[in-house]
N, C-alpha and C. Protein backbone atom coordinates (compact mmCIF):
# COMPACT_ATOMS: atom_id res chain seq x y z
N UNK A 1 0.83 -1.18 0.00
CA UNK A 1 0.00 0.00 0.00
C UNK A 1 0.88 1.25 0.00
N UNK A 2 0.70 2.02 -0.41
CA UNK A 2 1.23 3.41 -0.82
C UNK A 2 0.81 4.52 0.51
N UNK A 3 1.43 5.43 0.55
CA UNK A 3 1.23 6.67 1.35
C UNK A 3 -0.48 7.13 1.31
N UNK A 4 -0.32 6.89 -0.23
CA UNK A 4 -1.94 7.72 -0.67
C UNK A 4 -3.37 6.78 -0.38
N UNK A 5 -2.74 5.76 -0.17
CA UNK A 5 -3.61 4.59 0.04
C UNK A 5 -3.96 3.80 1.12
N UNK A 6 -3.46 4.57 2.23
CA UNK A 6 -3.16 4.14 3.37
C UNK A 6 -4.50 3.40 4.20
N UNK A 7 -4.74 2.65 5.20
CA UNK A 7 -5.70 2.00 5.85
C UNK A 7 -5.75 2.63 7.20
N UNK A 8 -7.15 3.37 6.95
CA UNK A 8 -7.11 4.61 8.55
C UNK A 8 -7.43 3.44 9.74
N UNK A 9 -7.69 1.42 9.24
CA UNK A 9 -8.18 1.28 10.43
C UNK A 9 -6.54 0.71 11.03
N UNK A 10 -5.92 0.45 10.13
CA UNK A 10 -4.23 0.11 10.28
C UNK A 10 -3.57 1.34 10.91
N UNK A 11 -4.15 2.47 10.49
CA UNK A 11 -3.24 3.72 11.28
C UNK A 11 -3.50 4.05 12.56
N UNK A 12 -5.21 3.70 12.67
CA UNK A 12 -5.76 4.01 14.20
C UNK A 12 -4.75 2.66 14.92
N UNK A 13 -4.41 1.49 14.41
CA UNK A 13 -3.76 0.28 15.16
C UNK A 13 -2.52 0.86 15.52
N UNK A 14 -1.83 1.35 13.72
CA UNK A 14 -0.31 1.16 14.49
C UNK A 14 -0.18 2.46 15.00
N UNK A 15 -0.64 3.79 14.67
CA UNK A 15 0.12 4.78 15.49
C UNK A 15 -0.79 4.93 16.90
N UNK A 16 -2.34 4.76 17.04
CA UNK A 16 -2.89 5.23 18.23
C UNK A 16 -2.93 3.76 19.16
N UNK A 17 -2.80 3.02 18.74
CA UNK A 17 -2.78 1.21 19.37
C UNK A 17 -3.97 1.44 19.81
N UNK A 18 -5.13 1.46 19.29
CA UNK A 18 -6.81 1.49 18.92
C UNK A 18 -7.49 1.10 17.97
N UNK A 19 -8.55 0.44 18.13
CA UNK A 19 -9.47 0.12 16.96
C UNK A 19 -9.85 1.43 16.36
N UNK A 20 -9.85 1.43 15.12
CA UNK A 20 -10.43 2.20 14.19
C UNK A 20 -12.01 2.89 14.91
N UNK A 21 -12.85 1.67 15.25
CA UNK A 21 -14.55 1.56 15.86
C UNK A 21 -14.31 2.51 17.31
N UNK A 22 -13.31 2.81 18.09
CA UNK A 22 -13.11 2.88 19.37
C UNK A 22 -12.73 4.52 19.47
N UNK A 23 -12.64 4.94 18.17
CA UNK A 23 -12.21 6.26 18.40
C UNK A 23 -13.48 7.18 18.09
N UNK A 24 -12.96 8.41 18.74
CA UNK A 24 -14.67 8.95 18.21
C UNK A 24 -14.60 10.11 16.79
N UNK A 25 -15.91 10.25 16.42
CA UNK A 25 -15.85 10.72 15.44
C UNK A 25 -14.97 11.85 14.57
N UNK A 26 -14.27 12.57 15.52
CA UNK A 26 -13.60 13.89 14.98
C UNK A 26 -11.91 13.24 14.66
N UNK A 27 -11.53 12.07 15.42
CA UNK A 27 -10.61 11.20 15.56
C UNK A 27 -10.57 10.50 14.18
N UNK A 28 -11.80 9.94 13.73
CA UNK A 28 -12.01 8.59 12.58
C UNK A 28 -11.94 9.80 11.62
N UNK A 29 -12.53 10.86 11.52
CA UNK A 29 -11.84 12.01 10.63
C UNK A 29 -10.66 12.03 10.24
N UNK A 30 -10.07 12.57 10.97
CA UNK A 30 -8.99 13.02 10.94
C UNK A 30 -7.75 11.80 10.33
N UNK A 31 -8.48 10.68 10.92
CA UNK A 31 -7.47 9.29 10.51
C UNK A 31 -7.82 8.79 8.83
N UNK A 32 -9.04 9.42 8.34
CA UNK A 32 -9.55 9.33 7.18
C UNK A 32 -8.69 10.01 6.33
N UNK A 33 -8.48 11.66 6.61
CA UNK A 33 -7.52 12.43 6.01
C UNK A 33 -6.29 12.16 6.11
N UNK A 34 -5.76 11.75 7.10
CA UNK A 34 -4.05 11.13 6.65
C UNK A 34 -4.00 10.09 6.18
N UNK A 35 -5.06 9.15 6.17
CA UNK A 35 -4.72 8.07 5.09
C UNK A 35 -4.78 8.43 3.98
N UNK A 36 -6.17 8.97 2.98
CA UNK A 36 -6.01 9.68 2.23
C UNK A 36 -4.99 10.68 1.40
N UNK A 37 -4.50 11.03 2.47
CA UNK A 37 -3.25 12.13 2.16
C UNK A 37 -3.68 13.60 2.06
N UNK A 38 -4.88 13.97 2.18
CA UNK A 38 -5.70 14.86 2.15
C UNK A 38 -6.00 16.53 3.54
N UNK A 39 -6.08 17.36 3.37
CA UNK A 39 -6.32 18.20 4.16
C UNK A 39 -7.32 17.78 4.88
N UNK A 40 -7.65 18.49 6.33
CA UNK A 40 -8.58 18.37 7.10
C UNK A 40 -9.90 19.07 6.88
N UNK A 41 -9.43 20.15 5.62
CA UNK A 41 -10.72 20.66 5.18
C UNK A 41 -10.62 22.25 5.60
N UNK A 42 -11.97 23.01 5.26
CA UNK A 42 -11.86 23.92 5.51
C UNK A 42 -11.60 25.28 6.93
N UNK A 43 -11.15 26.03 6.46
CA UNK A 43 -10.43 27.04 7.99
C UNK A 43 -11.68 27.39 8.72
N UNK A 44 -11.34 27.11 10.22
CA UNK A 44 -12.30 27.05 11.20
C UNK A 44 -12.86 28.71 11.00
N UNK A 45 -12.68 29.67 10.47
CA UNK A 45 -13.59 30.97 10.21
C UNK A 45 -14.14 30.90 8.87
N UNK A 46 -13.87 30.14 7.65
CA UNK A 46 -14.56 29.51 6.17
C UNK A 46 -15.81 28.63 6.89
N UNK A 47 -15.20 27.73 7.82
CA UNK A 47 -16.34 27.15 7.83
C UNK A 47 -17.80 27.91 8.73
N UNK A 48 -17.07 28.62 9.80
CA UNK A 48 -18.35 29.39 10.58
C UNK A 48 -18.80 30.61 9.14
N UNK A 49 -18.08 31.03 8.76
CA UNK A 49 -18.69 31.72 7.75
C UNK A 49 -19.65 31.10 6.58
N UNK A 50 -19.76 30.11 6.20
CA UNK A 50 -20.33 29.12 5.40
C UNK A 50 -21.30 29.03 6.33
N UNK A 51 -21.75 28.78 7.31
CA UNK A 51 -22.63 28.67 8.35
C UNK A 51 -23.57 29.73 8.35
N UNK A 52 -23.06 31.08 8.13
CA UNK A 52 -23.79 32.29 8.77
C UNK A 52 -24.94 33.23 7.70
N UNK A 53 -25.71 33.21 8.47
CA UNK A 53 -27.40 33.59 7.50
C UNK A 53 -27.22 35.18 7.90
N UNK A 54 -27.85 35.72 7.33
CA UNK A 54 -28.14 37.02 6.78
C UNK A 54 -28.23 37.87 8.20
N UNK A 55 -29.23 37.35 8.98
CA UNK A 55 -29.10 37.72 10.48
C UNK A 55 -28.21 37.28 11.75
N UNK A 56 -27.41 36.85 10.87
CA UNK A 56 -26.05 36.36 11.95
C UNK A 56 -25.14 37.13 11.22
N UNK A 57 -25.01 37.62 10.50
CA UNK A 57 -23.87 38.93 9.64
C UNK A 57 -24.39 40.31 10.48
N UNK A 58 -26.00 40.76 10.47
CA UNK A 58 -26.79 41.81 11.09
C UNK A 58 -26.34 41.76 12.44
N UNK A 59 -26.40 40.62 13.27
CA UNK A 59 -26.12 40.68 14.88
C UNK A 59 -24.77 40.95 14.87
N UNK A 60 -23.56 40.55 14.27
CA UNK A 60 -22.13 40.77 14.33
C UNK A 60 -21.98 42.19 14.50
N UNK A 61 -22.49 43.03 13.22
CA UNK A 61 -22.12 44.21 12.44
C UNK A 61 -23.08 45.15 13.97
N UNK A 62 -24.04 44.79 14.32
CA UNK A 62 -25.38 45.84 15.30
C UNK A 62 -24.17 45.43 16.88
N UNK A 63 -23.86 44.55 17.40
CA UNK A 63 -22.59 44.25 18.06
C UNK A 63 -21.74 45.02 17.93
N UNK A 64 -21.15 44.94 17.33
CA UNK A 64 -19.46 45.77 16.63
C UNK A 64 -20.23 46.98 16.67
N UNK A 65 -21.20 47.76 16.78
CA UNK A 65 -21.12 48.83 16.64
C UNK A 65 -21.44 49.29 17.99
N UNK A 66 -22.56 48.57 18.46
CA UNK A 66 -22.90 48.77 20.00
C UNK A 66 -22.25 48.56 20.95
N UNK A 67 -20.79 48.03 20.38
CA UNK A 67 -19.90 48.14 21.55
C UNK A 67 -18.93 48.70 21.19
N UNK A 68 -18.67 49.66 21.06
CA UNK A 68 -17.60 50.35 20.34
C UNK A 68 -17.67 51.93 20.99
N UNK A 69 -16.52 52.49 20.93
CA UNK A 69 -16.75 53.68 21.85
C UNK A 69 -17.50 55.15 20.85
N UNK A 70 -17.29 54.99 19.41
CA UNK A 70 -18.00 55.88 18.73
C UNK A 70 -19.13 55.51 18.66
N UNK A 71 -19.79 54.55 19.27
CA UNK A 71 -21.55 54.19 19.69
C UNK A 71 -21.81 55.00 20.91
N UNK A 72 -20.90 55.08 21.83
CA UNK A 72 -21.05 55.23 23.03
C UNK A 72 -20.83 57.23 23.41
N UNK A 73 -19.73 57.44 22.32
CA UNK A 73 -19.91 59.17 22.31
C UNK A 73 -20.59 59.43 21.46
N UNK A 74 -21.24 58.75 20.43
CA UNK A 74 -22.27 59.27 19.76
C UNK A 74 -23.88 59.44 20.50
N UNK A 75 -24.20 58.70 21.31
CA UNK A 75 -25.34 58.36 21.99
C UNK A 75 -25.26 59.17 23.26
N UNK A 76 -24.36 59.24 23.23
CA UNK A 76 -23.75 60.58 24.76
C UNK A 76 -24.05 62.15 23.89
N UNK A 77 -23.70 62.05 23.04
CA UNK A 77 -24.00 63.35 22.26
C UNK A 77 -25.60 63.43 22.03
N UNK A 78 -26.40 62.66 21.46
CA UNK A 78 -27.92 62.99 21.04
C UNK A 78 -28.57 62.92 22.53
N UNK A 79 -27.72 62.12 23.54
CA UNK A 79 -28.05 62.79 24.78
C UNK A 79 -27.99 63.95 25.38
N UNK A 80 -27.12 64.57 24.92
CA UNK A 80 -27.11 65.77 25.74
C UNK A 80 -27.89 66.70 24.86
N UNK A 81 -27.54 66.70 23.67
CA UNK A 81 -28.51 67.18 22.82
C UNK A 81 -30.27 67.34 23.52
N UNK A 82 -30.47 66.14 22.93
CA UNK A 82 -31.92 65.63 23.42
C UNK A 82 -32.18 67.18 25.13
N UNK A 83 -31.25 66.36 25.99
CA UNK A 83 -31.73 67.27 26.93
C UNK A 83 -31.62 68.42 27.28
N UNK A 84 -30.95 69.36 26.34
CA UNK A 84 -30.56 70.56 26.14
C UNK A 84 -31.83 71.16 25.59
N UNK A 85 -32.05 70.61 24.59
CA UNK A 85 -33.43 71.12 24.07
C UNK A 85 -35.03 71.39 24.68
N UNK A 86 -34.88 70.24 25.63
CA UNK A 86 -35.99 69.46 25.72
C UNK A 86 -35.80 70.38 27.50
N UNK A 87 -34.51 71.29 28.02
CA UNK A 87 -34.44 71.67 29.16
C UNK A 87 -34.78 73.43 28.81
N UNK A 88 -34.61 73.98 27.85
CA UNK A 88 -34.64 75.41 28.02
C UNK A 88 -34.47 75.89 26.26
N UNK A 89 -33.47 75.22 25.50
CA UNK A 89 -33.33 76.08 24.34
C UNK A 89 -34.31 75.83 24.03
N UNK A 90 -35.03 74.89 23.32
CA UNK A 90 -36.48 74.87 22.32
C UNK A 90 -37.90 76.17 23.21
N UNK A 91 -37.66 76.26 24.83
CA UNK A 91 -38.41 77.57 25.75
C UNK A 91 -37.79 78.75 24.77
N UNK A 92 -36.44 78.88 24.90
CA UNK A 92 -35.62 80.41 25.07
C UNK A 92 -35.96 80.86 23.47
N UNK A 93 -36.61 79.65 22.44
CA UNK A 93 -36.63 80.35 20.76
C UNK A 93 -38.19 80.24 20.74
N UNK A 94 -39.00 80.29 21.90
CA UNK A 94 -40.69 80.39 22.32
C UNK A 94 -41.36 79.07 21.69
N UNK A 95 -40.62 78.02 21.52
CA UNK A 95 -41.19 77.26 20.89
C UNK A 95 -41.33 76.13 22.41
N UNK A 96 -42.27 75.04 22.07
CA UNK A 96 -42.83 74.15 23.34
C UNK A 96 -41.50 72.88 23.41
N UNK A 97 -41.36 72.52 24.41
CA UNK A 97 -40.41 71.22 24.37
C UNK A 97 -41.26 69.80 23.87
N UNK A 98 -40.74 68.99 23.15
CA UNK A 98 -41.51 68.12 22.60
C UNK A 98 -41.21 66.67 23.47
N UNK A 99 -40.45 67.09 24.98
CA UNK A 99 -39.97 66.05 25.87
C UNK A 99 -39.68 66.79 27.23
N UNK A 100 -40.67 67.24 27.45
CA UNK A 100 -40.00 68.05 29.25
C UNK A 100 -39.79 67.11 30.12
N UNK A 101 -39.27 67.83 30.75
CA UNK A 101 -38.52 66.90 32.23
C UNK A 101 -39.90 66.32 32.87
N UNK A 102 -39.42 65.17 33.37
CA UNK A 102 -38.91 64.32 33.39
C UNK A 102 -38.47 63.24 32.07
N UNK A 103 -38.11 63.88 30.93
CA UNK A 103 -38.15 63.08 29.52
C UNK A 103 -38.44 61.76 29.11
N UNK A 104 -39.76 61.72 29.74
CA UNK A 104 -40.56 60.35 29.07
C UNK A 104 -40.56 59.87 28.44
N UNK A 105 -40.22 60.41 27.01
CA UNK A 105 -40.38 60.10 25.51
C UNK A 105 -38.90 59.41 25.26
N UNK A 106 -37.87 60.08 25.97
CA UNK A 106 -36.79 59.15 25.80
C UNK A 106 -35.89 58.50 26.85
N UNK A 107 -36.79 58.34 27.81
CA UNK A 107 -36.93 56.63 28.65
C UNK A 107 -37.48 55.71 27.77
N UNK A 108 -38.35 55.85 27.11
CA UNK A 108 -39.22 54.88 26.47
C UNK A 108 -38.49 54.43 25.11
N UNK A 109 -37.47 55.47 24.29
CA UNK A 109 -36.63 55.16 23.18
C UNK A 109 -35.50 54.76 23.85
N UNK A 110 -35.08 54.69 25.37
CA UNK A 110 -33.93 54.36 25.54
C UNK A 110 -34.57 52.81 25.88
N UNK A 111 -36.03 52.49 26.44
CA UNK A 111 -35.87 51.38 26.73
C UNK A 111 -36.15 50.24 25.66
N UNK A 112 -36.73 50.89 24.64
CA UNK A 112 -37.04 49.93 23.45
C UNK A 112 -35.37 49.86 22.69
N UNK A 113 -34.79 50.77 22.68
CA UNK A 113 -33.40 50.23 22.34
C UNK A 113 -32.47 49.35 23.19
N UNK A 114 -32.38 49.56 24.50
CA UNK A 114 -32.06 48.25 25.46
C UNK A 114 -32.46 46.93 24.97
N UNK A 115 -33.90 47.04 24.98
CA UNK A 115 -34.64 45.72 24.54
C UNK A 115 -34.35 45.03 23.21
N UNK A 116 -33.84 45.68 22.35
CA UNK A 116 -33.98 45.37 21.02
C UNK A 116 -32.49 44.61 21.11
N UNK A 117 -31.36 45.65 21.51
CA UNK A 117 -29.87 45.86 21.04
C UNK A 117 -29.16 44.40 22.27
N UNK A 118 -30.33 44.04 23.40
CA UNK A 118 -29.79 43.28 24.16
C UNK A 118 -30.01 41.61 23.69
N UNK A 119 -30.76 41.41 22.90
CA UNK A 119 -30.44 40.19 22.68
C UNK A 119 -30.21 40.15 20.89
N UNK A 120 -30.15 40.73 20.27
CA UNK A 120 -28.85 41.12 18.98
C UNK A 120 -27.45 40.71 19.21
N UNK A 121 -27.33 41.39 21.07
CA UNK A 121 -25.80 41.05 21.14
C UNK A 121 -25.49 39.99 22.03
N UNK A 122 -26.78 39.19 22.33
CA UNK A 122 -26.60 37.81 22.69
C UNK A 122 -26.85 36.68 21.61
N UNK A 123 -27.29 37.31 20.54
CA UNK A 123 -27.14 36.54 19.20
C UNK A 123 -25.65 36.70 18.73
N UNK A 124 -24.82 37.59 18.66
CA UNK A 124 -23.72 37.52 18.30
C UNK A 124 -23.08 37.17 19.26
N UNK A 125 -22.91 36.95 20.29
CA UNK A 125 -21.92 36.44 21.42
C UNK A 125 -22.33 34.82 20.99
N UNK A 126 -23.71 34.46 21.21
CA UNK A 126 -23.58 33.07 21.06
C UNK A 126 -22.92 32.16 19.68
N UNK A 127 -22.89 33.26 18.35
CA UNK A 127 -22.40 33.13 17.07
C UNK A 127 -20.63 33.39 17.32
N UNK A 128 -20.39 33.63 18.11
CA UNK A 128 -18.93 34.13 18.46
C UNK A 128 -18.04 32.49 19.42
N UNK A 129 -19.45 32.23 20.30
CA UNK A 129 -19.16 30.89 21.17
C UNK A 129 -19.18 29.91 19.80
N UNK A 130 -20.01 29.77 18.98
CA UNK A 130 -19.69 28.56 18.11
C UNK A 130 -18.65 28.74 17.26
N UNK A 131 -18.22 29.95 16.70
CA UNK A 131 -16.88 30.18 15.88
C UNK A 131 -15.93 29.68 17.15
N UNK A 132 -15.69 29.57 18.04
CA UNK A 132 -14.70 29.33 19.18
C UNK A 132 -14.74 27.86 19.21
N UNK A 133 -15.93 27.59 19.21
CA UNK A 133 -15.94 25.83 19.16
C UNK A 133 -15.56 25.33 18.04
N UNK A 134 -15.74 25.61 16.91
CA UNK A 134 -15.02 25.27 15.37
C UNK A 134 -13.67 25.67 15.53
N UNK A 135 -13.10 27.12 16.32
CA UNK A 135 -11.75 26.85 16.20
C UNK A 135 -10.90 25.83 17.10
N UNK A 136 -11.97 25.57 18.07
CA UNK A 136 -11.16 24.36 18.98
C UNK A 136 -11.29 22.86 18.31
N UNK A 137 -12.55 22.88 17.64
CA UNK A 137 -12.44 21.15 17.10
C UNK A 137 -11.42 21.45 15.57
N UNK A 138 -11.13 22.46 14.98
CA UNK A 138 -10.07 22.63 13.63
C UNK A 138 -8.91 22.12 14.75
N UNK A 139 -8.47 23.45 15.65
CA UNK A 139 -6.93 23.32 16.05
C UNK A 139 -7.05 21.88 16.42
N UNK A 140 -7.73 20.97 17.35
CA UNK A 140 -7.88 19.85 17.94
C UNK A 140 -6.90 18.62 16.89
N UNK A 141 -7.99 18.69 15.82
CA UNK A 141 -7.80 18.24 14.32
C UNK A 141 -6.59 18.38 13.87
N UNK A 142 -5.72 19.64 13.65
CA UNK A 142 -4.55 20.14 13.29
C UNK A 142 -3.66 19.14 14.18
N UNK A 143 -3.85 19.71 15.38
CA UNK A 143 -2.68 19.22 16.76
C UNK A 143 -2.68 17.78 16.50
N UNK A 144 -3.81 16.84 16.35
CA UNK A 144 -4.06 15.07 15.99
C UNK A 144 -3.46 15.01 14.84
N UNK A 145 -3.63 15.43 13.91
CA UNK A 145 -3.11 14.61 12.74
C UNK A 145 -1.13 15.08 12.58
N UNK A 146 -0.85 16.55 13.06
CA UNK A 146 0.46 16.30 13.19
C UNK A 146 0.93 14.85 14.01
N UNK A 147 0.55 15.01 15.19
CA UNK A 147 0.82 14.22 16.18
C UNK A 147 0.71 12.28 14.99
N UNK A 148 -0.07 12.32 14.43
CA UNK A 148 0.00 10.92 13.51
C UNK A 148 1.17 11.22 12.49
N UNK A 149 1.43 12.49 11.76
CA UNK A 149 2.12 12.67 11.03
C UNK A 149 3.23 11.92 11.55
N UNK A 150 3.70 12.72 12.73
CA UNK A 150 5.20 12.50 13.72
C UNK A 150 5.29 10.73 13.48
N UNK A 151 4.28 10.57 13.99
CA UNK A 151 4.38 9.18 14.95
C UNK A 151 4.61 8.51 13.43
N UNK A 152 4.15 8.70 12.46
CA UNK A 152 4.39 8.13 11.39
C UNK A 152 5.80 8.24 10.62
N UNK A 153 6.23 9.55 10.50
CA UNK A 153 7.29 9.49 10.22
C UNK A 153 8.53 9.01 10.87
N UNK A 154 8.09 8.85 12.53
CA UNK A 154 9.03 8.04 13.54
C UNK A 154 9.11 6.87 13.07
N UNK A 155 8.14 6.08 12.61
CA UNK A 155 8.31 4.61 12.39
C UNK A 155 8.34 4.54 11.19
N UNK A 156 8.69 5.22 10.36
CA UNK A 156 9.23 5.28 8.72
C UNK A 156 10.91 5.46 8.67
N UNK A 157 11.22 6.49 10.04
CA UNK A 157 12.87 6.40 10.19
C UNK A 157 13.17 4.94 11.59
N UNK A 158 12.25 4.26 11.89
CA UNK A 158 12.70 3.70 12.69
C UNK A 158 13.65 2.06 11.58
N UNK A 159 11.84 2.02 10.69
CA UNK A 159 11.95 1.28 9.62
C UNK A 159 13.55 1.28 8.85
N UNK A 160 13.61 2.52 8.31
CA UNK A 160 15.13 2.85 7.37
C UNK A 160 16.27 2.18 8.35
N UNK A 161 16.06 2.88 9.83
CA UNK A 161 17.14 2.44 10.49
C UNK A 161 17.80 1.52 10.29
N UNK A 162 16.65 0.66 10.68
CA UNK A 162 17.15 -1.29 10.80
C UNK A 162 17.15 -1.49 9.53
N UNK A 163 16.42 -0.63 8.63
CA UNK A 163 17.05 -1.59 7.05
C UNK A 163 18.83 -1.51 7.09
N UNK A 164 19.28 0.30 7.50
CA UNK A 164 20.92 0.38 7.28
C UNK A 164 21.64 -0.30 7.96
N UNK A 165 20.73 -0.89 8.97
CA UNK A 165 21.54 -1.67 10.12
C UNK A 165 21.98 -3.10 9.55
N UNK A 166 21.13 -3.47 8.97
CA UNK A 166 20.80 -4.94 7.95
C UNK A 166 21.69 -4.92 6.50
N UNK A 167 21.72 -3.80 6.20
CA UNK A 167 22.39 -3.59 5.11
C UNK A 167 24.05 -3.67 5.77
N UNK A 168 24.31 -3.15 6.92
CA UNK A 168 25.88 -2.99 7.42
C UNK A 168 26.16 -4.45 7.92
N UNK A 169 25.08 -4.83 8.91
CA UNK A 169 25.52 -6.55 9.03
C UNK A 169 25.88 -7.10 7.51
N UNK A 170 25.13 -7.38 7.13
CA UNK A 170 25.15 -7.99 5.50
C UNK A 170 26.59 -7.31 4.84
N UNK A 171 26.95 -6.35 5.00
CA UNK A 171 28.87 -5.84 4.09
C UNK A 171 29.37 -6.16 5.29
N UNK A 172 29.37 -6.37 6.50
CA UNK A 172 30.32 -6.84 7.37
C UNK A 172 30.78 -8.25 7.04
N UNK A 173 29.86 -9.08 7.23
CA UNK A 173 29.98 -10.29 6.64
C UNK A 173 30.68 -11.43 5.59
């Protein structure tokens, strides 16, 4: 058998000293692709991205902005705004405030934006926890199949060894 042709249930034997049946699934993977000779497949952010619907791009982007400090002096600004107006300038140009104190109107826009913006950014945190879990079962994957690589190429130079060793008995002779 060839490199390219290799038997993942012979590799789970000789490098993990396990049945092929005994390992679990991300394992029988991974032993699939080095027999094969093949990559493990696509990069743990290709694949969460391949994953992500139209409103999992919206929660990222409404996130990234809601936590960011030009969200935070911008919203500090239409605040003070807001209550500047709503305290004396919109009086001092004889016109009525369209929010007097106690500013009701924007308790009620601050609380429908709480409500809205707070689980948006528990949609993207939880879209953030599964990109984390794809990068731990990729690296996992990566770290295993080097680790077979090694162990394989150990017993490919262990192999050569004793052939040169066999070859030097044999001209000693």
């Amino acid at each position: 058998m060839t490199r390219r042709e290799a038997d993942p249930h012979k590799l789970a034997h000789d490098l993990l000293g396990r049945d092929f049946d005994d390992l679990d699934s991300e394992e029988q993977r991974v032993l699939r692709h080095v027999a094969a000779g093949t990559y493990t497949g696509l990069d743990a952010d290709e694949l969460a991205q391949s994953h992500a619907t139209w409103g999992d791009n919206l929660a990222d982007r409404v996130a990234a902005i809601g936590g960011s400090w030009g969200f935070i002096i911008g919203f500090g600004v239409v605040l003070l705004v807001w209550t500047s107006l709503n305290s004396g300038v919109l009086q001092a140009l004889g016109l009525g405030a369209f929010d007097a104190y106690p500013f009701i109107f924007l308790n009620l826009i601050l609380s429908m934006l709480a409500a809205v913006q707070a689980p948006i950014i528990l949609m993207s945190q939880n879209r953030q926890a599964m990109k984390d879990r794809i990068t731990a079962r990729h690296d996992y994957e990566v770290n295993l199949r080097t680790q077979l690589e090694i162990l394989r190429l150990a017993k490919r130079m262990d192999a050569l060894a004793e052939d040169v060793r066999k070859i030097a008995r044999r001209d000693e002779a």
